[in-house]
Protein backbone atom coordinates (compact mmCIF):
# COMPACT_ATOMS: atom_id res chain seq x y z
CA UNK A 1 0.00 0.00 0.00
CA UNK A 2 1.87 3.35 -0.95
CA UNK A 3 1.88 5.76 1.56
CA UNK A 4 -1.24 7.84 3.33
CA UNK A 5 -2.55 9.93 5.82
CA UNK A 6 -4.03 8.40 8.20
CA UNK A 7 -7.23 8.64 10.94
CA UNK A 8 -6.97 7.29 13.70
CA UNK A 9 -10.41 6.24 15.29
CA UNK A 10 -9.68 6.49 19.22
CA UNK A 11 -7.03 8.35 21.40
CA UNK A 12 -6.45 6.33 23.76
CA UNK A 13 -3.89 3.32 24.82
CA UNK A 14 -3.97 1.66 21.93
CA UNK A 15 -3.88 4.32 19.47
CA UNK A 16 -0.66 4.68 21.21
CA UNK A 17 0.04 0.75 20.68
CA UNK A 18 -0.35 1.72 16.93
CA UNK A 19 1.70 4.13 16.57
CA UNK A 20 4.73 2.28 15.91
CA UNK A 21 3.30 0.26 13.25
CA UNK A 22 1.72 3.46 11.33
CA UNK A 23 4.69 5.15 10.79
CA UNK A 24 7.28 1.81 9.76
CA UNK A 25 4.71 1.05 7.47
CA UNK A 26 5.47 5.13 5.77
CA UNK A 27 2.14 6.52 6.58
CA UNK A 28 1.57 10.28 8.06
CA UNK A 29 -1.18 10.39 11.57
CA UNK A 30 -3.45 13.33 10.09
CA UNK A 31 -6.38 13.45 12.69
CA UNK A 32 -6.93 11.76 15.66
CA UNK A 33 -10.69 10.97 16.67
CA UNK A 34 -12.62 9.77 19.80
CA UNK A 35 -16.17 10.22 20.42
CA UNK A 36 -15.17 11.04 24.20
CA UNK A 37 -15.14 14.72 24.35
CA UNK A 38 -12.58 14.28 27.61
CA UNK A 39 -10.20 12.63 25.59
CA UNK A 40 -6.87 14.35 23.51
CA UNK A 41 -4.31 13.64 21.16
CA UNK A 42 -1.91 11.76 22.16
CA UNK A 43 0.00 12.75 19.48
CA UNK A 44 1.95 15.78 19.48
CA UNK A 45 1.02 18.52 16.41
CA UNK A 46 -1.94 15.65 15.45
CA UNK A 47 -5.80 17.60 16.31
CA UNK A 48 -8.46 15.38 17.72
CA UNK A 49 -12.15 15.75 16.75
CA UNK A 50 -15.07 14.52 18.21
CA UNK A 51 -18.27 15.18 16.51
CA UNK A 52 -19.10 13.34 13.18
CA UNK A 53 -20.25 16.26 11.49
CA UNK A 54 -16.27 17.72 12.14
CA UNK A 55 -15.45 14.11 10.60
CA UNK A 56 -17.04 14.32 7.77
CA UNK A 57 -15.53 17.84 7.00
CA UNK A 58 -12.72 16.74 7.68
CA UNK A 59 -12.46 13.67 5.11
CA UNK A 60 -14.27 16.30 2.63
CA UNK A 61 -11.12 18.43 2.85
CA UNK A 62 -8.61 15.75 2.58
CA UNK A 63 -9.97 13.65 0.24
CA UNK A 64 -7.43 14.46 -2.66
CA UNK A 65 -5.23 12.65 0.21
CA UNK A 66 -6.56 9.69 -0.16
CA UNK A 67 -6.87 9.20 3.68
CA UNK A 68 -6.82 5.79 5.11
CA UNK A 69 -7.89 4.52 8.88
CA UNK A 70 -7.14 2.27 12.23
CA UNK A 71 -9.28 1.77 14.42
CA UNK A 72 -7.37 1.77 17.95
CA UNK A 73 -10.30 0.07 19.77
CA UNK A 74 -9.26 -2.92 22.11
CA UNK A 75 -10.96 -5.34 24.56
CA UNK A 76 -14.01 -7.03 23.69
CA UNK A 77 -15.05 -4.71 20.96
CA UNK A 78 -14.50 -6.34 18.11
CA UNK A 79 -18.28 -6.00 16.54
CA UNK A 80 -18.21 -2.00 17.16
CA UNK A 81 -14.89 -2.38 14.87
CA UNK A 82 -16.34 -3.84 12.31
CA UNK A 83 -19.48 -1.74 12.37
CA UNK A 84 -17.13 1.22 12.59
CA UNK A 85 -14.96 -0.04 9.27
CA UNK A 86 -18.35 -0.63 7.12
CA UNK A 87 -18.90 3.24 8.01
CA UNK A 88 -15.81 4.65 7.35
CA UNK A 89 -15.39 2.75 3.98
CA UNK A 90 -18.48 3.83 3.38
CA UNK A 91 -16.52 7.68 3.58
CA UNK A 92 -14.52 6.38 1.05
CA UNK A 93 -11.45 5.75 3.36
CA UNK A 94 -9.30 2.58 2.92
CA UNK A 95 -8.82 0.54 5.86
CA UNK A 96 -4.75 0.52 6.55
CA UNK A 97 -3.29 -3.10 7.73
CA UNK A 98 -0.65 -3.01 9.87
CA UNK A 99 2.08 -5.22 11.27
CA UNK A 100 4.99 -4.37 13.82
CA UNK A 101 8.51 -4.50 12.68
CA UNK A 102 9.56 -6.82 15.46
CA UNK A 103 6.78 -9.28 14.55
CA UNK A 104 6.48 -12.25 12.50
CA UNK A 105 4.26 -13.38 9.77
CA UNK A 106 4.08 -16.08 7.71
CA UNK A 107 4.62 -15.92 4.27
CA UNK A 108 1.76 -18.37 3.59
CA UNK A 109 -0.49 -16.36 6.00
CA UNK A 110 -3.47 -13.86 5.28
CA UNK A 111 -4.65 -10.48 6.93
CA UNK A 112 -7.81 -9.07 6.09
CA UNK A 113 -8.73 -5.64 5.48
CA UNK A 114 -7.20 -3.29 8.74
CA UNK A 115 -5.61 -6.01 10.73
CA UNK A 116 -3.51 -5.60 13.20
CA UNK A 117 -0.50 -7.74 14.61
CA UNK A 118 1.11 -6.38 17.67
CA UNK A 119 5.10 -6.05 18.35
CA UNK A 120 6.19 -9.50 19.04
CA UNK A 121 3.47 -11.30 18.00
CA UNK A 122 3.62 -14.42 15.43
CA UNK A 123 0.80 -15.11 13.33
CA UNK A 124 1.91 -19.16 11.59
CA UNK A 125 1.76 -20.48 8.39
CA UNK A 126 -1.28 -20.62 6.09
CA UNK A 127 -3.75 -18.80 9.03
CA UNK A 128 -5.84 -16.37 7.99
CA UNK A 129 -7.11 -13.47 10.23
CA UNK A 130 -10.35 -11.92 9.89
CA UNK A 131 -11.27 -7.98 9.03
CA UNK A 132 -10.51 -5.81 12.24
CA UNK A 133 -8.83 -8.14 13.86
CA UNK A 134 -6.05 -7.65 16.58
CA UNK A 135 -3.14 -10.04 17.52
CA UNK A 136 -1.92 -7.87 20.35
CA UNK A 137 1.49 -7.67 21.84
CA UNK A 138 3.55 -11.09 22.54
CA UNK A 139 0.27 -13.50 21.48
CA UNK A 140 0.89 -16.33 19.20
CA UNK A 141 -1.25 -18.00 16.73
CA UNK A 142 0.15 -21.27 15.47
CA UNK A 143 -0.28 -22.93 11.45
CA UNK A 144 -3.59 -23.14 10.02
CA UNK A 145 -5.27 -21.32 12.21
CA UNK A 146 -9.13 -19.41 11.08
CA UNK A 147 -9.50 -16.02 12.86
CA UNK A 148 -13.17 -14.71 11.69
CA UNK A 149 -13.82 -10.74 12.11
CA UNK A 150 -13.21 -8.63 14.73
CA UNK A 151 -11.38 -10.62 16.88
CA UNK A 152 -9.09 -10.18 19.51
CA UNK A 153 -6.09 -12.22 20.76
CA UNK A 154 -4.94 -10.26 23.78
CA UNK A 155 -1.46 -9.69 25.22
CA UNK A 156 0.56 -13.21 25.47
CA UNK A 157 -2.46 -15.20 24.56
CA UNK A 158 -1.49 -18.76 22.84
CA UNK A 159 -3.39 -20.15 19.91
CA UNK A 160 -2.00 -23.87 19.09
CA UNK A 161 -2.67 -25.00 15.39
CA UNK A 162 -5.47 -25.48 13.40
CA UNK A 163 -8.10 -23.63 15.51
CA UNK A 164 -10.77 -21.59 14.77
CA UNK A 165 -12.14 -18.34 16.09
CA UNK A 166 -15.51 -17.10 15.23
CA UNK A 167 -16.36 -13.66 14.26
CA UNK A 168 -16.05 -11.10 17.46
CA UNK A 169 -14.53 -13.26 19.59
CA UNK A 170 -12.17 -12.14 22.02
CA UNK A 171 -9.26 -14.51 23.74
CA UNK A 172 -8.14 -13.38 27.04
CA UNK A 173 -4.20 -12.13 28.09
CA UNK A 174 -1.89 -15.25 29.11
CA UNK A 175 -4.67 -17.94 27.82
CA UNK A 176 -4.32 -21.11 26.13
CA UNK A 177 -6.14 -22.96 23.30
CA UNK A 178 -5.24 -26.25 22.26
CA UNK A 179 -5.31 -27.33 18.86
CA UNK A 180 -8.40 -27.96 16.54
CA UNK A 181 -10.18 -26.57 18.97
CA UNK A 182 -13.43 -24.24 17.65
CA UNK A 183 -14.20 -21.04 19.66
CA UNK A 184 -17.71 -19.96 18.30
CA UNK A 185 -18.68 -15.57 17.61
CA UNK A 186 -18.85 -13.76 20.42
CA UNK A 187 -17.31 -15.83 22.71
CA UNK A 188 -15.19 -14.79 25.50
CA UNK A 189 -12.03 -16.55 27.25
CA UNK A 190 -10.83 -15.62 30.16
CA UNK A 191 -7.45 -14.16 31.01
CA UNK A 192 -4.98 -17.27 32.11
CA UNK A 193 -7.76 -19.55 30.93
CA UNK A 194 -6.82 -23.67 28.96
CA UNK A 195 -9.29 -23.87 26.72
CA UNK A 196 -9.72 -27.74 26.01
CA UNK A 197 -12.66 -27.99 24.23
CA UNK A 198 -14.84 -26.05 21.67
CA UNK A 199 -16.53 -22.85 23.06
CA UNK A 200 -20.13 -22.07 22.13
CA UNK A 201 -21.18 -19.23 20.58
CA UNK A 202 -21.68 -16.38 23.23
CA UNK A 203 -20.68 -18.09 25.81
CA UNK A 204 -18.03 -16.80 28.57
CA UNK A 205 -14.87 -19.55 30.04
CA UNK A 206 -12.79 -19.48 32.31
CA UNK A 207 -10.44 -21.46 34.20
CA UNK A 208 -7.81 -24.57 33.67
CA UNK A 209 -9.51 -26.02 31.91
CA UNK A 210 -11.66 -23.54 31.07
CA UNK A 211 -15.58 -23.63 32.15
CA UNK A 212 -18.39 -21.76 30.99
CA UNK A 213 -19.86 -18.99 33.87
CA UNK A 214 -23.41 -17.49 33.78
């Protein structure tokens, strides 16, 4: 992707987390935005809007730019990503995909349209990761592995091979999941958590071996 400027939807900690990654990858931060009127820059020189009218006059001004967009939203979020992407392509912005220097990807592996893989994270051979999904800082996702959209593998999270992840799903810092093992959408795994056996849909685990709560 030649280079662009680039919005960056939240201001927060992991906007921060992104940073890195925007700027190896040759891209300029042009506007900062967070719909948390409390909330600054944490960029130096870089303005931060809030209102979605000032948005959209701002894309309308920079759109010989050809502006593209991250969305620095964490946690268990992954659905308000994805809702969030289909709006701002809808703007005409291009969703940016980025990847930390001091990770590792596999040549045979795929990243969908503005993922993101974290510094020292490893995404394995032939896996393919979902739209809007994260691979945060020191997780590891092993061969053949099926990440749907919006998903997030937190910090140090371990992925053996040949699992899959459904669409919004969100695995915990520090947990485990054994191979061939199917963790349905919206499901949620607990921090520390060894997942042993497939997850249903919605549901929440936690544990070694992981249980379901509620």
């Amino acid at each position: 992707m030649p280079s662009r400027v680039v919005l960056v939807w939240g201001g927060k900690g992991h906007a921060k987390v992104l940073r890195p990654s925007i700027e190896h990858a040759g891209h300029r931060i042009g506007l900062v935005f967070d719909r948390d009127p409390e909330v600054t820059s944490p960029f130096g020189g870089v303005e931060c809007l809030h209102g979605w009218d000032e948005l959209l006059h701002w894309i309308a001004e920079n759109r010989h730019l050809h502006v593209g967009f991250v969305i620095a939203i964490g946690g268990d979020r992954g659905r308000e990503r994805l809702e969030l992407h289909d709006r701002l392509v809808g703007q005409g912005l291009e969703p940016v995909t980025l990847v930390h220097p001091r990770s590792w990807v596999a040549d045979t592996a795929r990243l969908g349209a503005g993922a993101q893989v974290c510094a020292m994270a490893a995404v394995g051979e032939e896996t393919t990761v979902g739209r809007q999904s994260i691979i945060n800082t020191s997780a590891s996702v092993d061969h053949e592995c099926r990440l749907g959209d919006g998903v997030h593998i937190m910090p140090g999270a371990i992925i053996a091979g040949c699992v899959e992840v459904g669409d919004g799903a969100m695995i915990g810092s520090a947990a485990v999941v054994l191979p061939r093992i199917r963790i349905g959408s919206d499901a949620r795994v607990g921090a520390g958590a060894v997942v042993t056996k497939d997850v249903a849909s919605g549901a929440t685990v936690i544990g070694s071996p992981a249980r379901p709560i509620g």
